[in-house]
N, C-alpha and C. Protein backbone atom coordinates (compact mmCIF):
# COMPACT_ATOMS: atom_id res chain seq x y z
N UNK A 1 146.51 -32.06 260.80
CA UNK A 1 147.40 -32.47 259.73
C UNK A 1 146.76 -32.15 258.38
N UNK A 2 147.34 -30.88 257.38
CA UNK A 2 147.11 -31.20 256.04
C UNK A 2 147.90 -31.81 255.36
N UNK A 3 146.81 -32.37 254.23
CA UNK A 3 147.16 -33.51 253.37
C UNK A 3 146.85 -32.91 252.03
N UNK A 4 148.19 -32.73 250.82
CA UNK A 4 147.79 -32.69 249.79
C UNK A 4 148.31 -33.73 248.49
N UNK A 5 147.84 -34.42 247.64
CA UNK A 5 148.64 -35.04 246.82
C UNK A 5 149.44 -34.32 246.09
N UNK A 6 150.28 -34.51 245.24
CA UNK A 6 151.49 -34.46 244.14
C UNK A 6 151.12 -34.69 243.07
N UNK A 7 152.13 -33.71 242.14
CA UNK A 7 151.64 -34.11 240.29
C UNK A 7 151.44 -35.30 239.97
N UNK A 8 152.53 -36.13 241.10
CA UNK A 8 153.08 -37.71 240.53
C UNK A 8 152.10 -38.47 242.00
N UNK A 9 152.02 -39.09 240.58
CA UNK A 9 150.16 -40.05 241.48
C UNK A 9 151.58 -40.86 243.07
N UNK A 10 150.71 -40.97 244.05
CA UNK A 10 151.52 -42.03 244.65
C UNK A 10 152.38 -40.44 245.95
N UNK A 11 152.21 -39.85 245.08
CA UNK A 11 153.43 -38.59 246.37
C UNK A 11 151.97 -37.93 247.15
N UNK A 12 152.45 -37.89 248.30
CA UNK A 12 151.74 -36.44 249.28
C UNK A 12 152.94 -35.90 250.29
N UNK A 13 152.35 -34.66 250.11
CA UNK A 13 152.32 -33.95 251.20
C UNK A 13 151.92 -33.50 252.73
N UNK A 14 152.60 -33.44 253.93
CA UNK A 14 151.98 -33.30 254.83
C UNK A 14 152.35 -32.70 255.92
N UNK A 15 151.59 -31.35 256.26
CA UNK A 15 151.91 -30.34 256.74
C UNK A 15 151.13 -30.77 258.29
N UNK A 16 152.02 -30.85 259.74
CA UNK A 16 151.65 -31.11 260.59
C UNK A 16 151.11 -29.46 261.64
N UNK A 17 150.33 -29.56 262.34
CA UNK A 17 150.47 -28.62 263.18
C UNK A 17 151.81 -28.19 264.14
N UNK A 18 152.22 -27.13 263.72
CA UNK A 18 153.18 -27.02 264.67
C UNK A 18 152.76 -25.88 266.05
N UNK A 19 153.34 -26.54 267.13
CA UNK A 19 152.74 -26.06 268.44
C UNK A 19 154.13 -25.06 269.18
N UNK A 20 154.48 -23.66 269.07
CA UNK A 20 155.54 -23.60 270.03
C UNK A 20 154.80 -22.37 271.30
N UNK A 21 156.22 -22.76 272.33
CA UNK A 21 155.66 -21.80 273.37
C UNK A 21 157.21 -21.68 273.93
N UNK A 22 157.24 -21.42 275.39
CA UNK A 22 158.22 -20.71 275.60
C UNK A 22 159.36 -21.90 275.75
N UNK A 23 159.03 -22.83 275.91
CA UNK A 23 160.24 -24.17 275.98
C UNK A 23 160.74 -24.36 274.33
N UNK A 24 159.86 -23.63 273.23
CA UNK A 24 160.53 -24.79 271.48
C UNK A 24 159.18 -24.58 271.15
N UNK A 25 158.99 -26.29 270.32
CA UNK A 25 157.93 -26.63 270.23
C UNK A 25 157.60 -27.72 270.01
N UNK A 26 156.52 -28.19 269.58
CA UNK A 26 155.86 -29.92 269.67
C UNK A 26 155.16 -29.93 268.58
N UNK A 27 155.35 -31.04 267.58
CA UNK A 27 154.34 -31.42 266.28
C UNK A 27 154.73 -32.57 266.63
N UNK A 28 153.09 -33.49 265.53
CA UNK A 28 153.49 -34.95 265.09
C UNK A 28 153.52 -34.83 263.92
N UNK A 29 154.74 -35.48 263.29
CA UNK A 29 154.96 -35.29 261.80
C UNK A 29 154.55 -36.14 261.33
N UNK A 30 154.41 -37.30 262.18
CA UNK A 30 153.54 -38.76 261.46
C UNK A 30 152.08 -39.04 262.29
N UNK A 31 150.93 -39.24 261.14
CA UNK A 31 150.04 -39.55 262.64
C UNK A 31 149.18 -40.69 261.19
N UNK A 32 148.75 -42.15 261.92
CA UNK A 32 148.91 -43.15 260.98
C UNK A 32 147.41 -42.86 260.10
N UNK A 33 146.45 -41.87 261.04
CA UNK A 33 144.62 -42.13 260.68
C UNK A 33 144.84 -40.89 259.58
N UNK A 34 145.59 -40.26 259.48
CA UNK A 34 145.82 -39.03 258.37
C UNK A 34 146.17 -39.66 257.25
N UNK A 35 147.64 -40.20 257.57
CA UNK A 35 148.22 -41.09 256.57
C UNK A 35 147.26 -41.89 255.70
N UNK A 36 146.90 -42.84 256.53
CA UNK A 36 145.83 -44.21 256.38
C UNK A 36 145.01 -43.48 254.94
N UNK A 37 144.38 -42.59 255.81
CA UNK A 37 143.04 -42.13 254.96
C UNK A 37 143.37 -41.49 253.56
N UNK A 38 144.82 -40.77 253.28
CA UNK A 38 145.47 -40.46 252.15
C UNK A 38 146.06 -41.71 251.40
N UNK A 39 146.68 -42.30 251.86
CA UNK A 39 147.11 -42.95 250.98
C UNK A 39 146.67 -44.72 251.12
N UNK A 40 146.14 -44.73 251.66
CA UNK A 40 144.94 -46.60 251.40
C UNK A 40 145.55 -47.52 252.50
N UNK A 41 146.99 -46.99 253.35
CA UNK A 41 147.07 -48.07 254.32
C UNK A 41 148.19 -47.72 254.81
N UNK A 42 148.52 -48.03 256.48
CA UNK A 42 149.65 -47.40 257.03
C UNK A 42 150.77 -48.07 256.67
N UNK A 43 151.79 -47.02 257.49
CA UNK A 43 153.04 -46.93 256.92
C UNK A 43 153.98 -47.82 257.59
N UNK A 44 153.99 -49.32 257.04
CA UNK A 44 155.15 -50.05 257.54
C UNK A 44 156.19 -49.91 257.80
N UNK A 45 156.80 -50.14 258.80
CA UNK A 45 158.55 -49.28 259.14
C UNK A 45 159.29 -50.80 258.59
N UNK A 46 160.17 -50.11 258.27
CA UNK A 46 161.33 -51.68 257.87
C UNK A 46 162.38 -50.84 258.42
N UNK A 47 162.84 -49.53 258.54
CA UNK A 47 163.66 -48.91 258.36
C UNK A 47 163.77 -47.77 258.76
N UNK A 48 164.15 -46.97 259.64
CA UNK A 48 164.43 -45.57 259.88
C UNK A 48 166.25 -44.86 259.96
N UNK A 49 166.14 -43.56 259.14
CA UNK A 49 167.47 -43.68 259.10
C UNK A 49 167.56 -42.15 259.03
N UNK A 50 168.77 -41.12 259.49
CA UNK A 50 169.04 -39.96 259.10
C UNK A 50 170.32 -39.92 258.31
N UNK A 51 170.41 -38.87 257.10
CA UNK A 51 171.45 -37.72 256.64
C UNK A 51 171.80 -36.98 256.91
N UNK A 52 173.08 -36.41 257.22
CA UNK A 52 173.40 -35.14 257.81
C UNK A 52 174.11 -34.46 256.05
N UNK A 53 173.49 -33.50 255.76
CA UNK A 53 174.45 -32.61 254.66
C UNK A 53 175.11 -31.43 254.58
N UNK A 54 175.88 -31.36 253.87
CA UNK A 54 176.29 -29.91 253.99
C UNK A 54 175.44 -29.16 252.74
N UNK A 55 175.94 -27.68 252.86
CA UNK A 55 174.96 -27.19 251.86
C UNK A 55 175.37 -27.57 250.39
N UNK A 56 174.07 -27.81 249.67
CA UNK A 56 174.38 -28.19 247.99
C UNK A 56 174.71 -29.60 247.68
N UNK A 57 174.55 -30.41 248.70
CA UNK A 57 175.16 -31.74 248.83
C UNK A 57 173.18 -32.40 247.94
N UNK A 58 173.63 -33.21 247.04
CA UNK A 58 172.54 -33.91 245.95
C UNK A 58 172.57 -35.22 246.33
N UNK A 59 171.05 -35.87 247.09
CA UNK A 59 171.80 -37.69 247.30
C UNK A 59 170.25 -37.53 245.82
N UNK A 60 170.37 -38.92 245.05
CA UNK A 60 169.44 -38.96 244.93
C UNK A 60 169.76 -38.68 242.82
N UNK A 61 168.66 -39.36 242.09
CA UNK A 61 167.22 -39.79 242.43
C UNK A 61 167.36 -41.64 242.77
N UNK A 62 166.81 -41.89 243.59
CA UNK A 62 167.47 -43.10 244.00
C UNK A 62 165.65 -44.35 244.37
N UNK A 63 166.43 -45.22 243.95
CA UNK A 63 164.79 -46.02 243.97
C UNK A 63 165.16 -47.85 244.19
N UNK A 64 163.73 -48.28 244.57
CA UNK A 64 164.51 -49.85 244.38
C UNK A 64 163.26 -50.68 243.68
N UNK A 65 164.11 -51.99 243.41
CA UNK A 65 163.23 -52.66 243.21
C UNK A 65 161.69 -52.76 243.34
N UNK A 66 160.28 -53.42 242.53
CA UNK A 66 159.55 -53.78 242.80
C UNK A 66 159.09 -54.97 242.42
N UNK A 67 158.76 -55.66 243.35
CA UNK A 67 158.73 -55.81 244.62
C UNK A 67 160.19 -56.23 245.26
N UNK A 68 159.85 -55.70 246.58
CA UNK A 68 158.82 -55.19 246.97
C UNK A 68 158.99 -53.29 247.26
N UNK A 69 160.24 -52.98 246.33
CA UNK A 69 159.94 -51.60 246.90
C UNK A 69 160.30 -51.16 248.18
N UNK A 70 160.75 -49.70 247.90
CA UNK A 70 160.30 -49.22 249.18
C UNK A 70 159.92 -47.70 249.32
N UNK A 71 158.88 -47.83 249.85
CA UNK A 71 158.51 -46.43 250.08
C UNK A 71 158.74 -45.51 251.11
N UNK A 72 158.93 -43.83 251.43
CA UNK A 72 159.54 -43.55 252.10
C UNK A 72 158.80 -42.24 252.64
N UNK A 73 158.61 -42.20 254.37
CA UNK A 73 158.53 -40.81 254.46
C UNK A 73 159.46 -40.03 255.05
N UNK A 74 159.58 -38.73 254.43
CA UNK A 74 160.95 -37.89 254.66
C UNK A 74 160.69 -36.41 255.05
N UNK A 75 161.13 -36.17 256.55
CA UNK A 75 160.94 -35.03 256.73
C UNK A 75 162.55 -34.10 257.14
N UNK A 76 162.21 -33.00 257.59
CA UNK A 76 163.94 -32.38 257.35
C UNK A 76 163.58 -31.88 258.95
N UNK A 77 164.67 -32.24 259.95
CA UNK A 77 164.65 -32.32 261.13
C UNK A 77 165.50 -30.84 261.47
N UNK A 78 167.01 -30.46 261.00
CA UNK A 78 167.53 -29.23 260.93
C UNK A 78 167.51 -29.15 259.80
N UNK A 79 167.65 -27.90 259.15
CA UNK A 79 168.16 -26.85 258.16
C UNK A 79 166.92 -26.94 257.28
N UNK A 80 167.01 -27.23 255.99
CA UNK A 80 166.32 -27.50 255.07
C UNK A 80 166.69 -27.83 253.32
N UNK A 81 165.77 -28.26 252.99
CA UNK A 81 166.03 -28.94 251.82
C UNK A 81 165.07 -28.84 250.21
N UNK A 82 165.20 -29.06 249.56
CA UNK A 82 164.76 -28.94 248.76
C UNK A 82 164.10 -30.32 247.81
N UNK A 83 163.12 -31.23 248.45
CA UNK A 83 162.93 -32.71 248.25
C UNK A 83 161.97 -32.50 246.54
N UNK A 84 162.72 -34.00 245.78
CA UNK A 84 162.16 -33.98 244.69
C UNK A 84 161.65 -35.41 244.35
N UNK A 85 160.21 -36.05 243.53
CA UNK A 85 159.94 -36.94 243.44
C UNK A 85 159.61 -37.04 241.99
N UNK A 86 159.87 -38.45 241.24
CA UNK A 86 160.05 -38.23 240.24
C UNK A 86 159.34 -39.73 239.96
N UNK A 87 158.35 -39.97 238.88
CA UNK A 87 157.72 -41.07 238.55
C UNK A 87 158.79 -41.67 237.51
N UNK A 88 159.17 -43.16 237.75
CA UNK A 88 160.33 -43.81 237.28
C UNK A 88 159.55 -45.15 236.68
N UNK A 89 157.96 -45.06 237.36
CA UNK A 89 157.45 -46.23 236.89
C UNK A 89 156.68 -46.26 235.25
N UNK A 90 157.63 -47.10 234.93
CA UNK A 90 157.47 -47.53 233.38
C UNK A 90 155.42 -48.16 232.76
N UNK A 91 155.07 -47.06 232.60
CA UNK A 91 153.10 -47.27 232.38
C UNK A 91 152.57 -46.62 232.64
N UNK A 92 153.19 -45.85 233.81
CA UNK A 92 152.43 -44.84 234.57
C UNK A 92 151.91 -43.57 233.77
N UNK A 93 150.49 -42.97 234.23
CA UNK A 93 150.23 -41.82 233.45
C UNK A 93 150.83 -40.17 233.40
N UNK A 94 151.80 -40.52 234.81
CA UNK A 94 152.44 -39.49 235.11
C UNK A 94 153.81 -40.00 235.03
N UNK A 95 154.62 -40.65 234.19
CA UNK A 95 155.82 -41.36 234.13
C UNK A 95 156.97 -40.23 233.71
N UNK A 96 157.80 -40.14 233.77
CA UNK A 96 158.80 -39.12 234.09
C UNK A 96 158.87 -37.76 234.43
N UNK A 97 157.61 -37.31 235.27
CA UNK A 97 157.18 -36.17 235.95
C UNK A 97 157.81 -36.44 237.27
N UNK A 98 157.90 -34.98 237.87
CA UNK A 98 158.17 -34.79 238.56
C UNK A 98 157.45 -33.39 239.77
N UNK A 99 157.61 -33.86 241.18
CA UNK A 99 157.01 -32.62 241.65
C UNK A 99 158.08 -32.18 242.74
N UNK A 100 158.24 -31.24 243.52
CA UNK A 100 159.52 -30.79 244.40
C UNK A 100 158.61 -29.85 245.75
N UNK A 101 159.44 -30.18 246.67
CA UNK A 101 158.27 -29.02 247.71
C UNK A 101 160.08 -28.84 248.70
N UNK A 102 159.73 -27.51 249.45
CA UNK A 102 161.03 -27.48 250.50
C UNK A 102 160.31 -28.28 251.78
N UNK A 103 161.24 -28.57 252.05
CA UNK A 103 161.10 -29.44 253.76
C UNK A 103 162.18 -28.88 254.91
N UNK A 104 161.54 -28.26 255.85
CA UNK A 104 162.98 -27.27 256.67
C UNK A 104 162.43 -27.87 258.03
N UNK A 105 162.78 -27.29 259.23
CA UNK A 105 162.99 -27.80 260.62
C UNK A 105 162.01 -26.38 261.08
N UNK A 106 161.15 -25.55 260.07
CA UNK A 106 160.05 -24.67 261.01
C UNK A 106 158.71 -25.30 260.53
N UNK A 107 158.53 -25.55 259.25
CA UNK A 107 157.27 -25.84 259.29
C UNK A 107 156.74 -27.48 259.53
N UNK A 108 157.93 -28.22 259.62
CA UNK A 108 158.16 -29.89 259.83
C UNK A 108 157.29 -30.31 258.82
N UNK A 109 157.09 -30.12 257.71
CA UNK A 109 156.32 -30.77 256.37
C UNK A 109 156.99 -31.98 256.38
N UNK A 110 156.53 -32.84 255.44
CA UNK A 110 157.18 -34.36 255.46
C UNK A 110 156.20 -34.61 253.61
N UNK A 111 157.02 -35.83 253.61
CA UNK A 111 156.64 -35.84 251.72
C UNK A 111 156.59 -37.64 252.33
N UNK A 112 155.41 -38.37 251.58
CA UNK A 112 155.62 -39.60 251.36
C UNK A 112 155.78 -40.13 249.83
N UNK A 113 156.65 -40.52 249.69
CA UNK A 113 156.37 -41.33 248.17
C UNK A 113 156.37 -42.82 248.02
N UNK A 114 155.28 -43.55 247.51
CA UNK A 114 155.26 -44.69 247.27
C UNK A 114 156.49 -45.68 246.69
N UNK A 115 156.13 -46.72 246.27
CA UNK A 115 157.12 -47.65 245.97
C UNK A 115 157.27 -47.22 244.40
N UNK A 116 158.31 -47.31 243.52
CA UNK A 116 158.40 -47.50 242.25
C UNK A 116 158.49 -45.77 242.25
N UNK A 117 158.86 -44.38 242.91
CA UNK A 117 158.74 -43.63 242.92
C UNK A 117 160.49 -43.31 243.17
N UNK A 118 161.23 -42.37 242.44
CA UNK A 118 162.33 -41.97 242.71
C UNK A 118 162.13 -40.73 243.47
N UNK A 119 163.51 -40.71 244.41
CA UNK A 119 163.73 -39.34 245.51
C UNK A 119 164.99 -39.01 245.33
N UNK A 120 165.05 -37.60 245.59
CA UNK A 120 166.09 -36.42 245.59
C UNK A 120 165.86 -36.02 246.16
N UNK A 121 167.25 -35.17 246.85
CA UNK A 121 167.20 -33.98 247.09
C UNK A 121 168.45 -33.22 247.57
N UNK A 122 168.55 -31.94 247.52
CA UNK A 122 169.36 -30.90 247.75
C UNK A 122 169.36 -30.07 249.37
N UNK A 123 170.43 -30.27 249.64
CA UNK A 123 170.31 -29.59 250.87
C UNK A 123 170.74 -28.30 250.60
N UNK A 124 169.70 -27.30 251.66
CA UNK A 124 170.26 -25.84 251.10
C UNK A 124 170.70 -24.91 252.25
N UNK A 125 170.98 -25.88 253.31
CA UNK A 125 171.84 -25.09 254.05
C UNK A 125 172.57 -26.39 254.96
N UNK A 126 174.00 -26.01 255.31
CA UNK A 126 175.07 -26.95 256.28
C UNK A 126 174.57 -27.17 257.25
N UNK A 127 174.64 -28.82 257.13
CA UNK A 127 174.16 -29.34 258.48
C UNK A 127 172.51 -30.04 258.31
N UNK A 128 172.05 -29.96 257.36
CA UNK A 128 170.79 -30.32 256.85
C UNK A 128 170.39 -31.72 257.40
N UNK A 129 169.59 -31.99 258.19
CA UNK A 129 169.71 -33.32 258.52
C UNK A 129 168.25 -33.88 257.93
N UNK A 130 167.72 -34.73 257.14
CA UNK A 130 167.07 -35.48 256.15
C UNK A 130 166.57 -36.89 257.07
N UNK A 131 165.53 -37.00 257.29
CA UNK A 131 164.95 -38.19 258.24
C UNK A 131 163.97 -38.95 257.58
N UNK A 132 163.84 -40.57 257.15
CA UNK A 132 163.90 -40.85 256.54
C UNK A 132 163.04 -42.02 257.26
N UNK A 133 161.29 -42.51 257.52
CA UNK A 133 161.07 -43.57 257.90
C UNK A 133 161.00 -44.04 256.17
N UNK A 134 161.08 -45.48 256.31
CA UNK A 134 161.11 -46.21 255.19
C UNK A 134 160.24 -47.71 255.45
N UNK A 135 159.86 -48.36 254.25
CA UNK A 135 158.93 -49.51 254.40
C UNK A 135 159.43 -50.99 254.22
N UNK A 136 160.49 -50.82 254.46
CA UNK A 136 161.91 -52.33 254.32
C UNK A 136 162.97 -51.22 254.29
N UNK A 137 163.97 -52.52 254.94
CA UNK A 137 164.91 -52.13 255.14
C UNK A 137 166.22 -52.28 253.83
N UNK A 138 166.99 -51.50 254.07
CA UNK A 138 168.21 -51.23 252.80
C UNK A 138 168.46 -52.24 251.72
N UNK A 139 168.45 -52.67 250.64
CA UNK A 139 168.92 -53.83 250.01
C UNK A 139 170.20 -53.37 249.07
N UNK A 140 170.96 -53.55 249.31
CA UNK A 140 171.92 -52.36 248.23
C UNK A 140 171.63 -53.42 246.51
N UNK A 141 171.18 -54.84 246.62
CA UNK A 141 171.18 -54.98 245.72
C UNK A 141 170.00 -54.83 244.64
N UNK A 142 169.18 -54.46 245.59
CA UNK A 142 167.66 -53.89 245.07
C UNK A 142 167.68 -52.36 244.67
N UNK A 143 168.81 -51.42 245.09
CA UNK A 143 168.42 -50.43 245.29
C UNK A 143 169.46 -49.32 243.91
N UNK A 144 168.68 -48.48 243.27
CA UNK A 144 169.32 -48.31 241.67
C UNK A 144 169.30 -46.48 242.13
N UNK A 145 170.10 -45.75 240.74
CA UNK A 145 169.89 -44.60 240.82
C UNK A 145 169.66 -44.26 239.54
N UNK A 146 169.10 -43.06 239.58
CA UNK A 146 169.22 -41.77 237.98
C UNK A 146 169.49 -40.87 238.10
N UNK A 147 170.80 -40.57 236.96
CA UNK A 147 171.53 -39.13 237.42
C UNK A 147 170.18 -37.91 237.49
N UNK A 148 170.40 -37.25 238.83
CA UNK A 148 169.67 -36.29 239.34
C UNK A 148 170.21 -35.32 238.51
N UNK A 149 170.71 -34.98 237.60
CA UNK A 149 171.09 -33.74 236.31
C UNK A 149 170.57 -33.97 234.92
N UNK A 150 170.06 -35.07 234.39
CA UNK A 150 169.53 -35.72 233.83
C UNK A 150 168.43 -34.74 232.77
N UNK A 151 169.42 -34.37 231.94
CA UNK A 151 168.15 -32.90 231.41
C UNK A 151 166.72 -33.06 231.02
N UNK A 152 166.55 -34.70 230.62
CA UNK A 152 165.21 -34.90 229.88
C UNK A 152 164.09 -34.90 231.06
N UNK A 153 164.75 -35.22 232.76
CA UNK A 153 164.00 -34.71 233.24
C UNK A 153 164.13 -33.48 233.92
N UNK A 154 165.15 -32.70 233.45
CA UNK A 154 165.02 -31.40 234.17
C UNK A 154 164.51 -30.99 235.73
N UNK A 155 165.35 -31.65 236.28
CA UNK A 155 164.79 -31.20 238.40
C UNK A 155 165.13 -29.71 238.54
N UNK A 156 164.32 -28.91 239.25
CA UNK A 156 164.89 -27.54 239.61
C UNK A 156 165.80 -27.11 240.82
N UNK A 157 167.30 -27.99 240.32
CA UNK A 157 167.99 -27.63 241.79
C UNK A 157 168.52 -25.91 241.21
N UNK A 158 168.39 -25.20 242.54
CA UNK A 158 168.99 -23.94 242.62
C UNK A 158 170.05 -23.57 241.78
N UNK A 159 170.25 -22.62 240.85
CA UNK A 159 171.69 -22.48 240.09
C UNK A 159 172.49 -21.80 240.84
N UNK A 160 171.96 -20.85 242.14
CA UNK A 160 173.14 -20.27 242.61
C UNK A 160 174.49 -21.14 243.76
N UNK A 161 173.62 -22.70 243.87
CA UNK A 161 173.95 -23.09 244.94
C UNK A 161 174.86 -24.24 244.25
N UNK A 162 175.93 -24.63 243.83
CA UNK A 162 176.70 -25.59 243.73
C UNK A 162 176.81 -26.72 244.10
N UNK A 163 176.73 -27.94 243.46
CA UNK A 163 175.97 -29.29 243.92
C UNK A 163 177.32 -29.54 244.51
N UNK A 164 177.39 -30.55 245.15
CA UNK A 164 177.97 -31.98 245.86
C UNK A 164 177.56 -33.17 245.23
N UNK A 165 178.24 -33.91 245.30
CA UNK A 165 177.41 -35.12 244.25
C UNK A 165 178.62 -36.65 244.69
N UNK A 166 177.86 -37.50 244.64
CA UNK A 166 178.99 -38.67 245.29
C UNK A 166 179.30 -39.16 243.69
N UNK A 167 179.92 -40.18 243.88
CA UNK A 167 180.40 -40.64 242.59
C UNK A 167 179.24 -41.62 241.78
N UNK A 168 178.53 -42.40 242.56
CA UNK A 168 177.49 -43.49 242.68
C UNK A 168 176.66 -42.42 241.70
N UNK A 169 175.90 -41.54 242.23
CA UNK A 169 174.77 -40.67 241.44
C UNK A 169 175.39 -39.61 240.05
N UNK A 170 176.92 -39.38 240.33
CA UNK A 170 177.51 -38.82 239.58
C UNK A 170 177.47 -39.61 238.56
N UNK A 171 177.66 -40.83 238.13
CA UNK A 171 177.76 -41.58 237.41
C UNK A 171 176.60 -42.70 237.22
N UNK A 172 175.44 -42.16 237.60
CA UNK A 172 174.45 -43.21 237.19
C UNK A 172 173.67 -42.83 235.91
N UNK A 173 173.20 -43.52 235.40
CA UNK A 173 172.46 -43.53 233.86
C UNK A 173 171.43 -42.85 233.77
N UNK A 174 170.82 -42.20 232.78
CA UNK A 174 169.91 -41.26 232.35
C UNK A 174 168.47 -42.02 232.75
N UNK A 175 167.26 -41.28 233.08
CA UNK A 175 165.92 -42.33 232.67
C UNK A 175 166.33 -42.93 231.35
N UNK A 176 166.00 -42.51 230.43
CA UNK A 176 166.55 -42.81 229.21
C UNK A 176 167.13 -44.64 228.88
N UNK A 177 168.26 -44.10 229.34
CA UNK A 177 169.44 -45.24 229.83
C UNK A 177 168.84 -46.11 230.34
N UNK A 178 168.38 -45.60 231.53
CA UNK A 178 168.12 -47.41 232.25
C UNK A 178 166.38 -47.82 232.13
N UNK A 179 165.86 -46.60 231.31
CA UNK A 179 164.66 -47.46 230.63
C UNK A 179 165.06 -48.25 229.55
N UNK A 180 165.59 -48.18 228.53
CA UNK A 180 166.36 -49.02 227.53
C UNK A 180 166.76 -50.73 228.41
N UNK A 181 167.64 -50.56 229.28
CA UNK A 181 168.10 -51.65 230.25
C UNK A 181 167.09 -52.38 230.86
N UNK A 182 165.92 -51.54 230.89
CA UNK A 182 164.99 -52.78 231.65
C UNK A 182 165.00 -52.22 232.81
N UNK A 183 165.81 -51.20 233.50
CA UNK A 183 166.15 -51.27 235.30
C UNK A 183 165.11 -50.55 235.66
N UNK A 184 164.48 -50.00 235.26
CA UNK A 184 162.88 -49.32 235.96
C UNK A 184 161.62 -50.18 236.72
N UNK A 185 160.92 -49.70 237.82
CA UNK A 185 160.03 -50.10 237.91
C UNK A 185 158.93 -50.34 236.73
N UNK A 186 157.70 -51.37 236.96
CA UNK A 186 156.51 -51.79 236.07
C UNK A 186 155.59 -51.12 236.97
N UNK A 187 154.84 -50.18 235.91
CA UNK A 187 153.52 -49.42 237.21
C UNK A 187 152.31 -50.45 237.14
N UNK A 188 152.66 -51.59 236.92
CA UNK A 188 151.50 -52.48 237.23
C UNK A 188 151.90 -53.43 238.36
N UNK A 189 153.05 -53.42 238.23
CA UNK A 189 153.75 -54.38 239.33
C UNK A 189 153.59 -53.37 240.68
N UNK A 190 153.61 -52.38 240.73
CA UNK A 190 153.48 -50.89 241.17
C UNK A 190 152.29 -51.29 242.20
N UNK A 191 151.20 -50.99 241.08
CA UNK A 191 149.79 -51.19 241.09
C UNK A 191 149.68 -52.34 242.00
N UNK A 192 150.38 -53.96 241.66
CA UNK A 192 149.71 -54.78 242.59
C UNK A 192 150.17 -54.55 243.76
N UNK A 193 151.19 -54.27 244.12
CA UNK A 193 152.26 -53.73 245.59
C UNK A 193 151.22 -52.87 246.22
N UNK A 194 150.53 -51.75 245.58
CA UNK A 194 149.75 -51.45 246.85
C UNK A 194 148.59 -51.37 247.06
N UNK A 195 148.23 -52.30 246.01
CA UNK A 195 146.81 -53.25 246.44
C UNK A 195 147.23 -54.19 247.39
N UNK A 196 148.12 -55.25 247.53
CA UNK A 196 148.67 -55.53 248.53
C UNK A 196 148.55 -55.29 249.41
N UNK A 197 149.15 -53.83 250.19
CA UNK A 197 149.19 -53.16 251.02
C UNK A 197 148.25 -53.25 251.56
N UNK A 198 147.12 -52.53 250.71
CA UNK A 198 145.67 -51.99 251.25
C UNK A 198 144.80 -53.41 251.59
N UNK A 199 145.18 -54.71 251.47
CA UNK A 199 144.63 -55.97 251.47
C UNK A 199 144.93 -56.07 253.70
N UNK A 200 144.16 -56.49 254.34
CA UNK A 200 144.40 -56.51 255.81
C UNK A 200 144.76 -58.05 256.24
């Protein structure tokens, strides 16, 4: 398993061995002593869930509460995608940065991003299916968005490929916007969440 971090403190990357022969093939996309050792403590499940998209379809940038957050790892099971993470936490030294990597169904990469961390992404081909362990489960009332078009942070979705967009993200507020409102994570509140974590 390689492991690399992200612009935005809190994201990695992780590229599993992939094994094929004449049946397919076999990777572990999650393995906890890789994880562990990258990011200070394993990965609590609250939650596992898939997306199916069509091509150009945008969920995202989508985040929740802290505490307690939730953090997420996301790998792309068919097609592929174009995953984006974006620092939403209000202190942070990397605060409205962003980093993007593709995630497809050959090389089974997977992206974790911590709590207080917003996610996107673009599917770039029909049928894209988006897999999703998570660290709690759904709260819809914990759980906020930022329009993913949002120029001040500028995401690099594809221009040739025509978004999809639900109405929820179509219509959610700028960073901008809902830093003004208060609705952002605190990267200290951030901070104690995964000291927390790393506490046994």
């Amino acid at each position: 398993m390689k492991v690399r971090e992200l612009a935005v403190g809190g994201a990695f990357a992780f590229t599993p061995a992939v094994h094929p022969d004449e049946r397919g093939l076999f990777c572990a996309s999650y393995t906890e002593s890789a994880f562990t050792a990258a990011v200070g403590h394993p990965l609590r499940l609250g939650q596992y869930h898939n997306s199916v998209s069509r091509r150009g379809t945008v969920r995202g940038i989508h985040f929740a509460d802290v505490p307690p957050g939730q953090a997420k790892f996301v790998t792309c099971t068919r097609g592929s995608l174009l995953d984006v993470v974006v620092d939403l936490r209000v202190g942070s030294p990397t605060f409205g940065r962003w980093d993007s990597l593709v995630l497809d169904a050959v090389t089974r990469q997977g992206i974790y991003l911590a709590e207080g961390l917003g996610h996107a992404f673009m599917a770039l081909e029909d049928d894209t299916v988006a897999a999703y362990l998570c660290s709690t489960e759904y709260d819809p009332a914990a759980e906020h968005e930022i329009d993913p078009f949002d120029p001040e942070i500028g995401l690099p979705w594809p221009r040739e490929i025509t978004p999809v967009v639900s109405d929820r993200d179509r219509e959610a507020p700028t960073l901008r916007e809902a830093r003004q409102a208060g609705a952002l994570p605190d990267y200290d509140a951030c901070l104690a969440r995964y000291a927390a974590l790393r506490t046994p």
